[in-house]
PDB file of N, CA and C in Angstrom:
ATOM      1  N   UNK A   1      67.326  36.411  94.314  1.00  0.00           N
ATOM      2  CA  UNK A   1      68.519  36.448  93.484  1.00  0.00           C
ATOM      3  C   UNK A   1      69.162  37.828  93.628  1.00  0.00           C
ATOM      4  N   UNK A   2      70.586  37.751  93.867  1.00  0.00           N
ATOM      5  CA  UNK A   2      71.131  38.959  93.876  1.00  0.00           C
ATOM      6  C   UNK A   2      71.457  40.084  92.677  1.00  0.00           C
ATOM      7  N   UNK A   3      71.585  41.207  92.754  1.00  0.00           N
ATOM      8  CA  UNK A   3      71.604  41.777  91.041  1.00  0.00           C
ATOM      9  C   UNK A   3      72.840  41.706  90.927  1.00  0.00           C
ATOM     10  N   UNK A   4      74.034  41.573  89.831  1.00  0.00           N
ATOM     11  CA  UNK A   4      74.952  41.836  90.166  1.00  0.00           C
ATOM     12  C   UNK A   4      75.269  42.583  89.099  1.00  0.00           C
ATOM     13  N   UNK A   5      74.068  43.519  88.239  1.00  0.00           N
ATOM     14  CA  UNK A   5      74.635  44.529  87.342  1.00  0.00           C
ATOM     15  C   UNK A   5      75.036  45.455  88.723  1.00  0.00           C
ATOM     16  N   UNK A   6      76.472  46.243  88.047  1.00  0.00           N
ATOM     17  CA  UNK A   6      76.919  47.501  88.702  1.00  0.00           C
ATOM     18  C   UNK A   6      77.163  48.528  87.817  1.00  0.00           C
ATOM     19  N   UNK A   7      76.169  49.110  87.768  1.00  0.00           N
ATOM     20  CA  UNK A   7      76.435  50.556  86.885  1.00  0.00           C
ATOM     21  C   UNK A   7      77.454  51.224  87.093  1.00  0.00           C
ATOM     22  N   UNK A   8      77.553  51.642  88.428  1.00  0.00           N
ATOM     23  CA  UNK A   8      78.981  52.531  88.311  1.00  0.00           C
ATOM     24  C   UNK A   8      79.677  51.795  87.613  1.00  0.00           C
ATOM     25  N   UNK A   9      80.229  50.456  88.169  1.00  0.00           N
ATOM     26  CA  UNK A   9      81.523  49.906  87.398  1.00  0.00           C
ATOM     27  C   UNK A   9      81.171  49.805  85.535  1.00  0.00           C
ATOM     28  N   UNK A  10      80.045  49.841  85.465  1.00  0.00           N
ATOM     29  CA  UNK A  10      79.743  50.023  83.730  1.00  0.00           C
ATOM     30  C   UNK A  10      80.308  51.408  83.184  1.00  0.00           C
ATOM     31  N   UNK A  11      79.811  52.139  83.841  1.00  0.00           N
ATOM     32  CA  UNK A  11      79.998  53.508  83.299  1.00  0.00           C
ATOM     33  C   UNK A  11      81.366  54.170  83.694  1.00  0.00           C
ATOM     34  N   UNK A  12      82.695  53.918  84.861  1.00  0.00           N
ATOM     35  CA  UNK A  12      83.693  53.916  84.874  1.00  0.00           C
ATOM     36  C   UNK A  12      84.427  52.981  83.897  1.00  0.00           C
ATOM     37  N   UNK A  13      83.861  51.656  83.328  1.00  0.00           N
ATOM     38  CA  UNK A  13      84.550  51.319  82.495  1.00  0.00           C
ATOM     39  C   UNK A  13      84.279  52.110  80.831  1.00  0.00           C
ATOM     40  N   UNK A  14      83.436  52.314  80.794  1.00  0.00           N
ATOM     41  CA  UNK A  14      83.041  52.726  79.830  1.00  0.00           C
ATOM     42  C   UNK A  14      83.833  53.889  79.498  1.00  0.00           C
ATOM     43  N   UNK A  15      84.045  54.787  80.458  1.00  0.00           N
ATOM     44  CA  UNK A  15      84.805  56.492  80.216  1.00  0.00           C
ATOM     45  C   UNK A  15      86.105  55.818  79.993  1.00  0.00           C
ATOM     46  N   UNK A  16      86.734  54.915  80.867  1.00  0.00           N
ATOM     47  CA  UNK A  16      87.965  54.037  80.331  1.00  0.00           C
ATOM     48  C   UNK A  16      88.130  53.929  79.348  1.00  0.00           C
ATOM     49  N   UNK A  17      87.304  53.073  78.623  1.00  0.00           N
ATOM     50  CA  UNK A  17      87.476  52.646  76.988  1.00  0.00           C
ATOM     51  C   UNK A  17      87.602  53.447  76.002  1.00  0.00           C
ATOM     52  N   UNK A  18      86.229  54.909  76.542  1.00  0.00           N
ATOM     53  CA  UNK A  18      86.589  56.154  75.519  1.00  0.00           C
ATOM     54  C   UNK A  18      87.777  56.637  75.464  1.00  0.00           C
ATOM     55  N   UNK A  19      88.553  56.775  77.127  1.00  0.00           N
ATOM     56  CA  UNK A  19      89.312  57.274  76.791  1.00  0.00           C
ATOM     57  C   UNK A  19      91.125  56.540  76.273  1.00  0.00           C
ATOM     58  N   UNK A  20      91.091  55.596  76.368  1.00  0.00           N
ATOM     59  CA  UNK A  20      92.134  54.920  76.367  1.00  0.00           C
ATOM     60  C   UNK A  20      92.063  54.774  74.243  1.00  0.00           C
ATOM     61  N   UNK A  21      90.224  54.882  73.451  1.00  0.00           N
ATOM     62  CA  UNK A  21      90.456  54.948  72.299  1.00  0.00           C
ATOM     63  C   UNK A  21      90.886  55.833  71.704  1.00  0.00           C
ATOM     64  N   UNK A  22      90.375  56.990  72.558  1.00  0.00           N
ATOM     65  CA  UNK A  22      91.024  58.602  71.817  1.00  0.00           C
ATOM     66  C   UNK A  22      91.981  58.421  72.025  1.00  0.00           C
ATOM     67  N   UNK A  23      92.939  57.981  73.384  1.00  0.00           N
ATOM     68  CA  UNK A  23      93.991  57.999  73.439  1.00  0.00           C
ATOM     69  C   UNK A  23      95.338  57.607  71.561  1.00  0.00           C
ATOM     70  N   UNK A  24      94.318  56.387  71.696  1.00  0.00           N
ATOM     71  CA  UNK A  24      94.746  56.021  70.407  1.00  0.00           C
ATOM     72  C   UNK A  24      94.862  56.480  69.036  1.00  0.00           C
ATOM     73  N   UNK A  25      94.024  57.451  69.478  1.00  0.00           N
ATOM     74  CA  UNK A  25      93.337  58.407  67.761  1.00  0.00           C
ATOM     75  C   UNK A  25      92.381  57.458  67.326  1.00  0.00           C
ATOM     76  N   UNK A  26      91.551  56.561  67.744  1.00  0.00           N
ATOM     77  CA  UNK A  26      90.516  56.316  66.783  1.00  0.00           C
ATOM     78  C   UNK A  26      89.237  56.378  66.841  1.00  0.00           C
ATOM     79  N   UNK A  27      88.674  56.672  66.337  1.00  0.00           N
ATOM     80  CA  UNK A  27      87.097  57.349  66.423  1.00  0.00           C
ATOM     81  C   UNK A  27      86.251  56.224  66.483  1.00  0.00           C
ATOM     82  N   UNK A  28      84.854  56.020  67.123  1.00  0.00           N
ATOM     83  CA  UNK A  28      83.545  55.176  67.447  1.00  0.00           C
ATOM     84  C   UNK A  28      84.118  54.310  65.601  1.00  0.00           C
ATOM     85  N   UNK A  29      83.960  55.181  64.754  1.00  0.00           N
ATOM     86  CA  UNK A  29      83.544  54.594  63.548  1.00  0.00           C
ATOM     87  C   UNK A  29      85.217  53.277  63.168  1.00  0.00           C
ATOM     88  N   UNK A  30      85.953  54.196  63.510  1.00  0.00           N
ATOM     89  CA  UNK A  30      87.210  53.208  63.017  1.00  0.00           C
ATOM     90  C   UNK A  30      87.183  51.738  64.201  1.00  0.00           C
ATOM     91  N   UNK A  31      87.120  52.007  65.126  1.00  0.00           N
ATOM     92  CA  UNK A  31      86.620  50.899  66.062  1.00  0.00           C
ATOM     93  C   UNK A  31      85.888  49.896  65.720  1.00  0.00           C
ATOM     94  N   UNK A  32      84.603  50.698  65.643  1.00  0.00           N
ATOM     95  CA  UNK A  32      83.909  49.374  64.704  1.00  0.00           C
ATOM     96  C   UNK A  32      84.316  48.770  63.821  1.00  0.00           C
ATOM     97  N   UNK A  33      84.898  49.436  62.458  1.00  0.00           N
ATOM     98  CA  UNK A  33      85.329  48.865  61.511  1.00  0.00           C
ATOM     99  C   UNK A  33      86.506  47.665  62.046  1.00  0.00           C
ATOM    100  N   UNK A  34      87.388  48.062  62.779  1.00  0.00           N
ATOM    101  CA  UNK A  34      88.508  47.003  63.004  1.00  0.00           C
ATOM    102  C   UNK A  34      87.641  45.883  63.802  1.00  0.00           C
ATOM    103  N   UNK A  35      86.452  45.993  64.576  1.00  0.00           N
ATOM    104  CA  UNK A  35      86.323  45.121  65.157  1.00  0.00           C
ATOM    105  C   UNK A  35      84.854  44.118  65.054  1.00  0.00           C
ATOM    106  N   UNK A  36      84.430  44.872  64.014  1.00  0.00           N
ATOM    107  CA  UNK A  36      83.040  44.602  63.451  1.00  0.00           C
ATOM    108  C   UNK A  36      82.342  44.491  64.676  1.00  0.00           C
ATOM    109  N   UNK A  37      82.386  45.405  65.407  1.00  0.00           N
ATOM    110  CA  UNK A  37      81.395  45.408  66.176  1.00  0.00           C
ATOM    111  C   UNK A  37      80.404  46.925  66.068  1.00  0.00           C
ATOM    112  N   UNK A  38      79.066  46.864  66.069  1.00  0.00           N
ATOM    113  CA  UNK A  38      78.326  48.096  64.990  1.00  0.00           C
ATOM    114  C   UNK A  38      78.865  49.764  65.956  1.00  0.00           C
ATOM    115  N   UNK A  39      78.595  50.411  65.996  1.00  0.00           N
ATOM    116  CA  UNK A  39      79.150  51.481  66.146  1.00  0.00           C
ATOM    117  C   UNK A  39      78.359  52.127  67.251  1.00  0.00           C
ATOM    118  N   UNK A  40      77.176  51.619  66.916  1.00  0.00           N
ATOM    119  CA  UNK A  40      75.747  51.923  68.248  1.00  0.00           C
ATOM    120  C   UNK A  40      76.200  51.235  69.718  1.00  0.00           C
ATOM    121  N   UNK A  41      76.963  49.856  69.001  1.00  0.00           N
ATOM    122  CA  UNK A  41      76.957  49.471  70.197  1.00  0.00           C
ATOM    123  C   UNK A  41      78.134  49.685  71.130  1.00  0.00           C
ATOM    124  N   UNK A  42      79.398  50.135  70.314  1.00  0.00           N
ATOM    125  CA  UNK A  42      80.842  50.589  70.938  1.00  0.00           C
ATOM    126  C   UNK A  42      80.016  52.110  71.585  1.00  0.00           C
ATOM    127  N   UNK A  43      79.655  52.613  71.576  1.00  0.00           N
ATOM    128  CA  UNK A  43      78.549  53.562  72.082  1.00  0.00           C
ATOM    129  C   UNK A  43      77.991  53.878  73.067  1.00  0.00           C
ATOM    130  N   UNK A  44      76.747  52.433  73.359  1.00  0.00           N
ATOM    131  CA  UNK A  44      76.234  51.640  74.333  1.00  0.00           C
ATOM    132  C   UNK A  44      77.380  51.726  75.331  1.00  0.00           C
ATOM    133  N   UNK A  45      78.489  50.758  74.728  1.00  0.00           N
ATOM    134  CA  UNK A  45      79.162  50.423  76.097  1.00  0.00           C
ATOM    135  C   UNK A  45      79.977  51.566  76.609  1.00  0.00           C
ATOM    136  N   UNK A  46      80.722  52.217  75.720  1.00  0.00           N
ATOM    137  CA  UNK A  46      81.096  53.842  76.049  1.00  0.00           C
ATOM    138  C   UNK A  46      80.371  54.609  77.240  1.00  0.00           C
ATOM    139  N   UNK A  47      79.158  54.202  76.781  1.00  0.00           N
ATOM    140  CA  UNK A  47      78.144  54.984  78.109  1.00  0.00           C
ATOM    141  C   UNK A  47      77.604  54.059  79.083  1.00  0.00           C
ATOM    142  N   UNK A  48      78.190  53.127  79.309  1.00  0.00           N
ATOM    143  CA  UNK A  48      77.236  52.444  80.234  1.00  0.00           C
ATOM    144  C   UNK A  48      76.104  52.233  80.240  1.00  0.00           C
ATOM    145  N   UNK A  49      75.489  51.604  78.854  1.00  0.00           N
ATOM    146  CA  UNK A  49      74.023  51.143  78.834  1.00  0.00           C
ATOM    147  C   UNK A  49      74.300  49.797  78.471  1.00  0.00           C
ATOM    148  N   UNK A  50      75.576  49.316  77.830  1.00  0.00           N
ATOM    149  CA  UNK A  50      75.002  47.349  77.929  1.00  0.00           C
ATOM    150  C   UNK A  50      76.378  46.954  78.952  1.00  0.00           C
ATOM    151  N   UNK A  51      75.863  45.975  79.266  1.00  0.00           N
ATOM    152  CA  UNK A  51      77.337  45.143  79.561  1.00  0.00           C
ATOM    153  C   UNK A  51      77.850  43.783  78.782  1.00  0.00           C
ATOM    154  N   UNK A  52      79.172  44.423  78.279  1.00  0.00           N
ATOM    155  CA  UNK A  52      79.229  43.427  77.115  1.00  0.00           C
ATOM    156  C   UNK A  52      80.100  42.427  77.523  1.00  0.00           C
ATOM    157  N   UNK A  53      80.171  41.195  76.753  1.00  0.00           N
ATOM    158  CA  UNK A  53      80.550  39.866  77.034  1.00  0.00           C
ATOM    159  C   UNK A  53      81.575  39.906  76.898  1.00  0.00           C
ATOM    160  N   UNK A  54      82.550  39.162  77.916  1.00  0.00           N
ATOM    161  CA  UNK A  54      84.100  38.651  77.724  1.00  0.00           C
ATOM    162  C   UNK A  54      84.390  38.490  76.355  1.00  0.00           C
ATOM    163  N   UNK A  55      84.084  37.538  75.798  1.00  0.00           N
ATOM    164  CA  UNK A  55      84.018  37.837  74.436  1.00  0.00           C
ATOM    165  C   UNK A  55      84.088  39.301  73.221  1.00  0.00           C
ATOM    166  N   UNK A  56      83.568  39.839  73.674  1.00  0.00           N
ATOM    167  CA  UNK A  56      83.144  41.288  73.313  1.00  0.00           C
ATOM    168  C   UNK A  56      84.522  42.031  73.163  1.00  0.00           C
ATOM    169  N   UNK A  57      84.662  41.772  75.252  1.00  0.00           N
ATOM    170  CA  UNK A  57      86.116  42.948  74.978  1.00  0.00           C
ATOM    171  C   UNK A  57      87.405  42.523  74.725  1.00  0.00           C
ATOM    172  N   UNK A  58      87.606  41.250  74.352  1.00  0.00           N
ATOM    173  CA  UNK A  58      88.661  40.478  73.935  1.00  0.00           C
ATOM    174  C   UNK A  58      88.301  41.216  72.371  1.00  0.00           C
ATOM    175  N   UNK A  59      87.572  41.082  71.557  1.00  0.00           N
ATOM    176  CA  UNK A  59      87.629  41.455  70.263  1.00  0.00           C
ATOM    177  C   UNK A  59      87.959  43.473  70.292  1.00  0.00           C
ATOM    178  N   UNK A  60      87.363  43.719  71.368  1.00  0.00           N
ATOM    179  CA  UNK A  60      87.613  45.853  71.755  1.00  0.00           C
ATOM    180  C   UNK A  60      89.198  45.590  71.636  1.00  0.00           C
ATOM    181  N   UNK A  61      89.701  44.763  72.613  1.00  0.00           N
ATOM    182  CA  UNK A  61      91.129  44.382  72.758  1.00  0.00           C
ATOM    183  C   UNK A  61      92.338  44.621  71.727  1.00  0.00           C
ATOM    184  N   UNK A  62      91.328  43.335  70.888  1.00  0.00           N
ATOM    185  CA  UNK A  62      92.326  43.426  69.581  1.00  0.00           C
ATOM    186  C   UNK A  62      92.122  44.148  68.563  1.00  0.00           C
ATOM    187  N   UNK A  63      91.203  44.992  68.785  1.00  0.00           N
ATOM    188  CA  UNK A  63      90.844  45.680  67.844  1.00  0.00           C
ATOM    189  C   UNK A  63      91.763  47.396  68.400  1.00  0.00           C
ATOM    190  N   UNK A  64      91.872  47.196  69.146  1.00  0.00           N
ATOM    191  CA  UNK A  64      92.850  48.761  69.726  1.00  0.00           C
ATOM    192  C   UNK A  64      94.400  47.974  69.897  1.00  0.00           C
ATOM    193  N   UNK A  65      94.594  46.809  69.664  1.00  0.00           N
ATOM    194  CA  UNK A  65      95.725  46.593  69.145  1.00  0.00           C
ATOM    195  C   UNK A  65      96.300  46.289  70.833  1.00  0.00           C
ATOM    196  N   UNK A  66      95.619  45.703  72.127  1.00  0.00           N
ATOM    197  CA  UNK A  66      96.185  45.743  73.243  1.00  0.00           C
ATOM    198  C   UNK A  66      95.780  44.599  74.129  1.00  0.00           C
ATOM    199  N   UNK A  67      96.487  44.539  75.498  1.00  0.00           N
ATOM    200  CA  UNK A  67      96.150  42.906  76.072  1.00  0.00           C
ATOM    201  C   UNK A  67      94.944  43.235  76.450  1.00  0.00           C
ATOM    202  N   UNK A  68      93.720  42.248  76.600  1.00  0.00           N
ATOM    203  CA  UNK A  68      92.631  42.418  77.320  1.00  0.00           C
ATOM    204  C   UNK A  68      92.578  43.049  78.678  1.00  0.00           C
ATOM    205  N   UNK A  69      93.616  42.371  78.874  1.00  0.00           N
ATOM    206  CA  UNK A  69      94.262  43.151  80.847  1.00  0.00           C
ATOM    207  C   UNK A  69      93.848  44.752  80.503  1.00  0.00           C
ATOM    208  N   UNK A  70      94.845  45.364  79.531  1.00  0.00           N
ATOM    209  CA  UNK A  70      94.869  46.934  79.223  1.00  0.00           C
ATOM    210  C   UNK A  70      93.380  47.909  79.618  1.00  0.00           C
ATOM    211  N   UNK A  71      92.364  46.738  79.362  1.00  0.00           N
ATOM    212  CA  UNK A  71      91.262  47.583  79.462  1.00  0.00           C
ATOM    213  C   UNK A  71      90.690  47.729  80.664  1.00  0.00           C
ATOM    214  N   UNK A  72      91.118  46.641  81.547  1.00  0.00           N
ATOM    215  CA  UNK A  72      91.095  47.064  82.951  1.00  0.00           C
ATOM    216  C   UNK A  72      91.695  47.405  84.049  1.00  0.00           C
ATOM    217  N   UNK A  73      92.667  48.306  83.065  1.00  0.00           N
ATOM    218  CA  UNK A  73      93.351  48.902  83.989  1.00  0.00           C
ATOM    219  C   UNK A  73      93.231  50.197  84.876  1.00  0.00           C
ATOM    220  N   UNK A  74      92.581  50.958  84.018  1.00  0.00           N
ATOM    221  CA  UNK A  74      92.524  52.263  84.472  1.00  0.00           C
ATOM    222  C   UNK A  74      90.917  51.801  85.714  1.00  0.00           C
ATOM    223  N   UNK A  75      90.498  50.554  86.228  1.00  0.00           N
ATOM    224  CA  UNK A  75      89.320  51.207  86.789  1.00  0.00           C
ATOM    225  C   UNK A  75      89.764  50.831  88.358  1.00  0.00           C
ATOM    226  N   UNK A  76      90.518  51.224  89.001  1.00  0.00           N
ATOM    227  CA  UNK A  76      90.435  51.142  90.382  1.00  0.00           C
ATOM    228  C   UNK A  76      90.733  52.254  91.120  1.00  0.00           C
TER     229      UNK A  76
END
């Protein structure tokens, strides 16, 4: 079976997300709150330790107020 975790692409997305939230002004903690997702884990994915579910970043999405597209934009 092939692996098809890719860390780099975890951890380039991840610096993405941090930075596209600061961009926004909102901190790990306000994130969570808009998106009930726990704060450890906006974190996690920040750093490239989980890879989170379509699901997941559709809720990051709307929770920074932007199209799902938005979040993959900055990785090429």
């Amino acid at each position: 079976m092939i692996n098809i975790r890719n860390q780099e692409l975890l951890n380039k997305f991840g610096l993405a997300l941090r930075a596209k939230r600061k961009a926004m002004g909102y901190s790990q903690e306000e994130l969570a709150l808009r998106t009930d997702i726990s704060i450890s884990q906006i974190g996690r994915i920040e750093t490239g330790k989980i890879n989170p579910t379509l699901c997941t970043l559709n809720v990051i999405a709307k929770g920074l107020e932007i199209n799902l597209e938005e979040l993959f934009s900055n990785l090429s």
